[in-house]
Protein backbone atom coordinates (compact mmCIF):
# COMPACT_ATOMS: atom_id res chain seq x y z
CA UNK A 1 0.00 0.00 0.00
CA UNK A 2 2.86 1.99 0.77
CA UNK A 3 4.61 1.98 -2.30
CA UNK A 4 1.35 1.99 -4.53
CA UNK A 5 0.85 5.53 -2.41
CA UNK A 6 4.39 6.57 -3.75
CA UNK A 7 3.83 5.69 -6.90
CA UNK A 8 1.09 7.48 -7.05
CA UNK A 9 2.07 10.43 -5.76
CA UNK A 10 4.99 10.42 -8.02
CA UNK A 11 2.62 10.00 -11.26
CA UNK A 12 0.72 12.98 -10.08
CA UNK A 13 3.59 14.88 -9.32
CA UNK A 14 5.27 13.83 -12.44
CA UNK A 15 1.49 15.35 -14.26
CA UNK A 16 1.61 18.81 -12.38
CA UNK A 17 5.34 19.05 -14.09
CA UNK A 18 4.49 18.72 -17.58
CA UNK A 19 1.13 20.33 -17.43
CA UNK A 20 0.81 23.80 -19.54
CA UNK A 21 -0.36 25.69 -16.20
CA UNK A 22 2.31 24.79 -14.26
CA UNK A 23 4.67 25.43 -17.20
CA UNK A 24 3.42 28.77 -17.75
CA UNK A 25 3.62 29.95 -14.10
CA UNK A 26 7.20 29.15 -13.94
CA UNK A 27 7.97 31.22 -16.83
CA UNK A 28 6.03 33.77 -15.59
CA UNK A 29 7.68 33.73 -12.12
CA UNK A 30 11.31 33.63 -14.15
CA UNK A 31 9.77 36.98 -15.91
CA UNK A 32 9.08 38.64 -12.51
CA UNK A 33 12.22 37.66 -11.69
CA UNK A 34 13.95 38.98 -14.36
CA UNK A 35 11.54 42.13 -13.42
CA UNK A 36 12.48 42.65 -10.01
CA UNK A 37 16.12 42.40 -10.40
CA UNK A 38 15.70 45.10 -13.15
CA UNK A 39 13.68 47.26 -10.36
CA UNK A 40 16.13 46.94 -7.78
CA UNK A 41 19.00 49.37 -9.78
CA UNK A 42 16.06 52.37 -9.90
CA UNK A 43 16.19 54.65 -6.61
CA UNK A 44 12.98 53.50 -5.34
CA UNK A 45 11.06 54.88 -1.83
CA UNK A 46 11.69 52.43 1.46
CA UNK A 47 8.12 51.02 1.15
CA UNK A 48 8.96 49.87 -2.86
CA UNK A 49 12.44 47.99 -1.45
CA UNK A 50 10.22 46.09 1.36
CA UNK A 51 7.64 44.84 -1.67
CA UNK A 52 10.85 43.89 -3.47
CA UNK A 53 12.29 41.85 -1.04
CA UNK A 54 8.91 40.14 -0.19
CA UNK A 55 8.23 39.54 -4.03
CA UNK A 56 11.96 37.90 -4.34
CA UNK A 57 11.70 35.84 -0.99
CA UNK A 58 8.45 34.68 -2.58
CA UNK A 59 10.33 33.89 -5.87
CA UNK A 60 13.04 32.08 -4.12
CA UNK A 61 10.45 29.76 -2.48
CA UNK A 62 8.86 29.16 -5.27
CA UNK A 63 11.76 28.39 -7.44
CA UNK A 64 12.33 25.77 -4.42
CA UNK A 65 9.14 23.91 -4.73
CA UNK A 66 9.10 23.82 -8.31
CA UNK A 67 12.62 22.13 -8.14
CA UNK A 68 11.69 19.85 -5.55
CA UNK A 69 8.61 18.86 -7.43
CA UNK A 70 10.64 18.27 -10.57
CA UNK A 71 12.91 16.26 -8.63
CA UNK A 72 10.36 14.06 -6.86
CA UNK A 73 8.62 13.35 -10.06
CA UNK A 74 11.71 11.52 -11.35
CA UNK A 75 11.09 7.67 -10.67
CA UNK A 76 14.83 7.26 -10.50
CA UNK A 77 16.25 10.18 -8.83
CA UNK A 78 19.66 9.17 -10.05
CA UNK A 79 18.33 10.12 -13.54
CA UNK A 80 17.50 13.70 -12.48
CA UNK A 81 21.57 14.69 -12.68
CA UNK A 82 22.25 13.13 -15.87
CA UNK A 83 20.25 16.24 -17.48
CA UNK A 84 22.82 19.22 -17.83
CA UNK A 85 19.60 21.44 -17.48
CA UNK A 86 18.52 20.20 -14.16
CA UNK A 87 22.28 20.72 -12.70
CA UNK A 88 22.25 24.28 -14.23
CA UNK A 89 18.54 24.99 -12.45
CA UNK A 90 19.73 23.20 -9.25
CA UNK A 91 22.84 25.55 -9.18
CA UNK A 92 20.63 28.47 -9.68
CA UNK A 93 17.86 27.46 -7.56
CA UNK A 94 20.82 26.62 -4.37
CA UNK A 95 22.66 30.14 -5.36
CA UNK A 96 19.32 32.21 -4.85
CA UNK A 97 19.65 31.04 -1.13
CA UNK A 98 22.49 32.83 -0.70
CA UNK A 99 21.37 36.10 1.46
CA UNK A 100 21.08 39.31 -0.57
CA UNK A 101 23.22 40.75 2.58
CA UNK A 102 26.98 40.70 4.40
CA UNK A 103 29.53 40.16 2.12
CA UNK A 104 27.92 37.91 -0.22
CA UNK A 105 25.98 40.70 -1.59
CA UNK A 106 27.55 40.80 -5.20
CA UNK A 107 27.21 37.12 -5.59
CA UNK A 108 24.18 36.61 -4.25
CA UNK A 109 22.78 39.55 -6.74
CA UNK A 110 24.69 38.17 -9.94
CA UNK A 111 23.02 34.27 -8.95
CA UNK A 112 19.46 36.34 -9.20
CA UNK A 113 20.50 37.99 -12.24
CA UNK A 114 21.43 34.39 -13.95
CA UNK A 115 17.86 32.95 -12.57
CA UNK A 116 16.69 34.87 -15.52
CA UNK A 117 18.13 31.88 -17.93
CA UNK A 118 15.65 29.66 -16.46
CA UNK A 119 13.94 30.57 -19.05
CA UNK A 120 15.86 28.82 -21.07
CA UNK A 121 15.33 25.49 -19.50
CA UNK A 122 11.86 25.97 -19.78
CA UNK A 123 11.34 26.25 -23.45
CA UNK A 124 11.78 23.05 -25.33
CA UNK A 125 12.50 25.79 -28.37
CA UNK A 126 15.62 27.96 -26.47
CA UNK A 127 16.91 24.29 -24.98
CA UNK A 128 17.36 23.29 -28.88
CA UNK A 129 19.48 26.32 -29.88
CA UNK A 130 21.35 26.15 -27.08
CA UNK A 131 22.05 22.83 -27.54
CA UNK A 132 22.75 23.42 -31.34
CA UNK A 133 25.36 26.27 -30.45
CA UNK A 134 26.88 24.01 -28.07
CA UNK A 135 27.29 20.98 -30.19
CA UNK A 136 28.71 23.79 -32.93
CA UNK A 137 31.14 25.26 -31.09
CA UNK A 138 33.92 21.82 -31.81
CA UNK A 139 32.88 22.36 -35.69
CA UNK A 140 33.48 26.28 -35.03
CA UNK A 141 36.89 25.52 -33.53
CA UNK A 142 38.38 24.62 -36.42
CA UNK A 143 37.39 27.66 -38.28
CA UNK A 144 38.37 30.28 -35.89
CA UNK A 145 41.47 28.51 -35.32
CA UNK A 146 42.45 28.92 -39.46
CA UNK A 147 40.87 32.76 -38.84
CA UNK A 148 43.55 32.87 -36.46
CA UNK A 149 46.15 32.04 -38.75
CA UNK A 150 45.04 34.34 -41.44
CA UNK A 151 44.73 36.97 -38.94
CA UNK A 152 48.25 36.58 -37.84
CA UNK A 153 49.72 36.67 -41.16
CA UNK A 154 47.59 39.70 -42.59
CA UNK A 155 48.91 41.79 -38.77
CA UNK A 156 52.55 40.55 -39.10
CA UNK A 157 52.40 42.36 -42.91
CA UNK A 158 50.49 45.04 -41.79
CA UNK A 159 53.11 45.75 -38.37
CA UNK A 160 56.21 44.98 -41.05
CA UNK A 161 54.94 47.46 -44.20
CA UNK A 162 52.53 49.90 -41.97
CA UNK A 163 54.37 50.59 -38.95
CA UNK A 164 55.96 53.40 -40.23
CA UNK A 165 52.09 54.94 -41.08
CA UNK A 166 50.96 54.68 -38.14
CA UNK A 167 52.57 52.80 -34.97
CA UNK A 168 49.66 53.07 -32.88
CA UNK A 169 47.49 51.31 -35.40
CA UNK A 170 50.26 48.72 -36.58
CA UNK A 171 53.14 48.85 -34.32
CA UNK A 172 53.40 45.37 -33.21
CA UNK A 173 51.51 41.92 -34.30
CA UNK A 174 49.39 42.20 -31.15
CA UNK A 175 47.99 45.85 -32.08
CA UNK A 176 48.00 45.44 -35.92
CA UNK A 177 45.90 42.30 -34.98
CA UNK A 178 42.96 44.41 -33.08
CA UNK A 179 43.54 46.52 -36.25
CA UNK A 180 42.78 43.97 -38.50
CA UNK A 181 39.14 43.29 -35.78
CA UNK A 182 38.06 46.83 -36.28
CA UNK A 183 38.87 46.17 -40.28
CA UNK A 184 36.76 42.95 -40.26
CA UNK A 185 33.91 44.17 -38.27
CA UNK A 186 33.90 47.23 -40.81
CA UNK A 187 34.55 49.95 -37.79
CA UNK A 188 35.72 52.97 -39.40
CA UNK A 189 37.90 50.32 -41.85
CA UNK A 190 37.89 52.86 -44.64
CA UNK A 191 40.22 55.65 -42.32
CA UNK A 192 42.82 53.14 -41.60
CA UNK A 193 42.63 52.39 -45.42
CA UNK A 194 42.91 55.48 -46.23
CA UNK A 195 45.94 56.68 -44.10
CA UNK A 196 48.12 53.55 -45.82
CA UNK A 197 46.81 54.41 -49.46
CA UNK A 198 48.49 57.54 -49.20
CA UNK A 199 51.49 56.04 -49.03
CA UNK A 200 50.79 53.03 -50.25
CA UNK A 201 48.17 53.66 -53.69
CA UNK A 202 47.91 49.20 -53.75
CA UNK A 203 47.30 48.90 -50.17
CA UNK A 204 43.82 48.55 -50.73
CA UNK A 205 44.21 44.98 -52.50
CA UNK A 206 45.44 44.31 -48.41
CA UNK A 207 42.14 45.70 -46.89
CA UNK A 208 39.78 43.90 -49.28
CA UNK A 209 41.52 40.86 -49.87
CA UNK A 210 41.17 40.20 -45.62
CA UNK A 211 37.44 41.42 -45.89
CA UNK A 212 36.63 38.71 -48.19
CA UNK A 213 37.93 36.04 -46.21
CA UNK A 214 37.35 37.17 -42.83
CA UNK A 215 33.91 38.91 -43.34
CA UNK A 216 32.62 36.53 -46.29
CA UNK A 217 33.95 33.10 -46.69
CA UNK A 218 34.87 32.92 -42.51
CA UNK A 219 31.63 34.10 -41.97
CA UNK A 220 29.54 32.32 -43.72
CA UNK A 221 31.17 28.83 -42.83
CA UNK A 222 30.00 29.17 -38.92
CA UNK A 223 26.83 30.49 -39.93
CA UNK A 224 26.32 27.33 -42.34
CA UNK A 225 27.91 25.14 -39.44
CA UNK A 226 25.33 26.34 -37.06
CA UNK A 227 22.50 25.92 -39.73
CA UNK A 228 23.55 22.51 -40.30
CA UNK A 229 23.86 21.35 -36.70
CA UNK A 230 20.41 23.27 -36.11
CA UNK A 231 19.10 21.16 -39.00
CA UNK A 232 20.33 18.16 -36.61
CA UNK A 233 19.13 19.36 -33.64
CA UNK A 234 15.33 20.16 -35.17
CA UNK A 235 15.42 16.54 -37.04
CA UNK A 236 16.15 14.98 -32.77
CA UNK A 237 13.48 16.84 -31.50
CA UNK A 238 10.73 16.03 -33.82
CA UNK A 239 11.95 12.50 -33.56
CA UNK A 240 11.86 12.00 -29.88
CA UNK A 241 8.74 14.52 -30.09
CA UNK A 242 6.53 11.28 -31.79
CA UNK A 243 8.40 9.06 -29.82
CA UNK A 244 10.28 7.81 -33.11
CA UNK A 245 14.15 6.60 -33.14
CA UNK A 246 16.73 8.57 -35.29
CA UNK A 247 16.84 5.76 -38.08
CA UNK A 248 13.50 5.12 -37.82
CA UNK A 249 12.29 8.90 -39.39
CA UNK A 250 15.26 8.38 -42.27
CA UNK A 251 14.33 7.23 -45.48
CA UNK A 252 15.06 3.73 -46.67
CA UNK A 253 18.24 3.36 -48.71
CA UNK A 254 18.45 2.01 -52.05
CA UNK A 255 20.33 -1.72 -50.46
CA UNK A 256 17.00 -1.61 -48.05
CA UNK A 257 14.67 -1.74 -50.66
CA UNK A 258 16.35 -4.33 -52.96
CA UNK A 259 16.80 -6.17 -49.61
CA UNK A 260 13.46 -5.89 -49.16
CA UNK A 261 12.25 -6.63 -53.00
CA UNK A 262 14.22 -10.20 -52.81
CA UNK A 263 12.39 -11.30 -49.68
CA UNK A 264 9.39 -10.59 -51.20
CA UNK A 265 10.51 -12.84 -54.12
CA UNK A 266 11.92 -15.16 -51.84
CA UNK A 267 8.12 -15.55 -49.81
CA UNK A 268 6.55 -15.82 -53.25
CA UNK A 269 7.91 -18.39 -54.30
CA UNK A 270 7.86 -20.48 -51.11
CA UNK A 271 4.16 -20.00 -51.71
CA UNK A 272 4.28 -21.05 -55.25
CA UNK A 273 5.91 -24.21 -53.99
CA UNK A 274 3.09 -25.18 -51.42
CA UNK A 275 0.59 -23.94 -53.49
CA UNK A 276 2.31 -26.99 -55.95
CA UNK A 277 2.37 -29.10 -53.27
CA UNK A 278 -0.98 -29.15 -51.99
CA UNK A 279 -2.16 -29.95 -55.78
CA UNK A 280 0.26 -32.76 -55.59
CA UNK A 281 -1.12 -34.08 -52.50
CA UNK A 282 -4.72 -33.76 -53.62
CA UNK A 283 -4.41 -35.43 -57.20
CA UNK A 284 -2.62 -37.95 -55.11
């Protein structure tokens, strides 16, 4: 009786959690969280910093049940750490604890600021790109580290022919390589073009040579890496979404179907044989 109790209790704990109510309060309690924390940098009267502090001891507490509901709701409570989203909530639920007072102010009032990415936990939508940027970033590695490289060789020309122009723009490798970051986020690129033209009439071939690699083909490889890992990403989802395996949602290859085209011929003609059969027997 006991552990029929449990069980039930779990199951309707477990239905409270994925209801669209209970959903929708938590993300409006994240909101007025996000709300209040905005409020409390405005110089507001003594009465208005008394409501605040109610309203975020109220949010804490709440933020604390939902948690533990969450939690409970598991049938294997092992299985609630295995989800990198339920460590991140527990760490921000556990840091909102931390008194807004003494000299744990700051971090007590940064932990309230990061409750506001609760909201991403939430939404099934935001927990996809996340996870799309995350599982990009390896991909993405490989490109900025060859934007590196092309960075390094466009400042060590720059500091060796322009360094003379201007030292404070290319003096060294370092500075000529923020240089080159202004240049390839197109912030005020055409002055420090200018200046080396004057001296240099062909330096422009420099300038838009790096723009086309950096701010064009560079550019447009993350943003197709991230499209393509989205792509993934939104392919999972609507997979586990009707409760349907990776393979199982991809199209049948070519080998499948002439797999499946001589089993078919195999099975007809094991019927063609006891069709023969039976006749046999019969005329028999």
């Amino acid at each position: 009786m006991k552990t029929g109790t449990i069980f039930s209790l779990q199951r309707r704990l477990k239905e409270i959690d994925s209801s669209k109510w209970f959903q929708g309060i938590v993300i409006a309690v994240i909101i007025l969280s996000a709300l209040l924390v905005g409020a409390k940098t405005h110089n507001l009267p003594p009465e208005g910093i008394v409501v605040l502090a109610i309203l975020d001891v109220a949010v804490t507490v709440f933020f604390v049940i939902e948690l533990v509901i969450r939690f409970l709701a598991y049938p294997r409570k092992s299985e609630f750490f295995k989800s990198g989203w339920n460590i991140f909530d527990t760490i921000i639920v556990i840091g909102s604890l931390i008194p807004a007072g003494g000299s744990g102010v700051l971090i007590a009032r940064l932990l309230r600021v990061f409750r506001v990415l609760r909201l991403v936990s939430m939404v099934p939508e935001l927990r996809l790109l996340i996870n799309a940027l995350i599982k990009a970033i390896p991909r993405m590695g490989y490109i900025g580290l060859l934007m590196f490289v092309i960075f390094y060789i466009y400042a060590a020309i720059g500091s060796i022919v322009f360094a003379d122009i201007n030292e404070v723009l290319w003096g060294d490798v370092s500075i000529a390589m923020l240089t080159l970051f202004r240049v390839a986020t197109f912030e005020d690129w055409t002055d420090v073009m200018y200046e080396t033209m004057a001296v240099y009439p062909i330096s422009w071939v420099f300038y838009l040579t790096f723009i086309f690699l950096t701010a064009f083909i560079f550019l447009n490889m993350m943003v197709g890496t991230i499209l393509e890992v989205m792509s993934e990403e939104h392919e999972n989802f609507r997979a586990e979404s009707h409760g349907e395996s990776k393979e199982g949602g991809e199209p049948a290859s070519r080998a499948q179907i002439e797999a499946l085209h001589a089993e078919i011929a195999e099975l007809k003609a094991l019927i063609k044989e006891g069709a023969l059969t039976n006749q046999q027997s019969k005329s028999s």
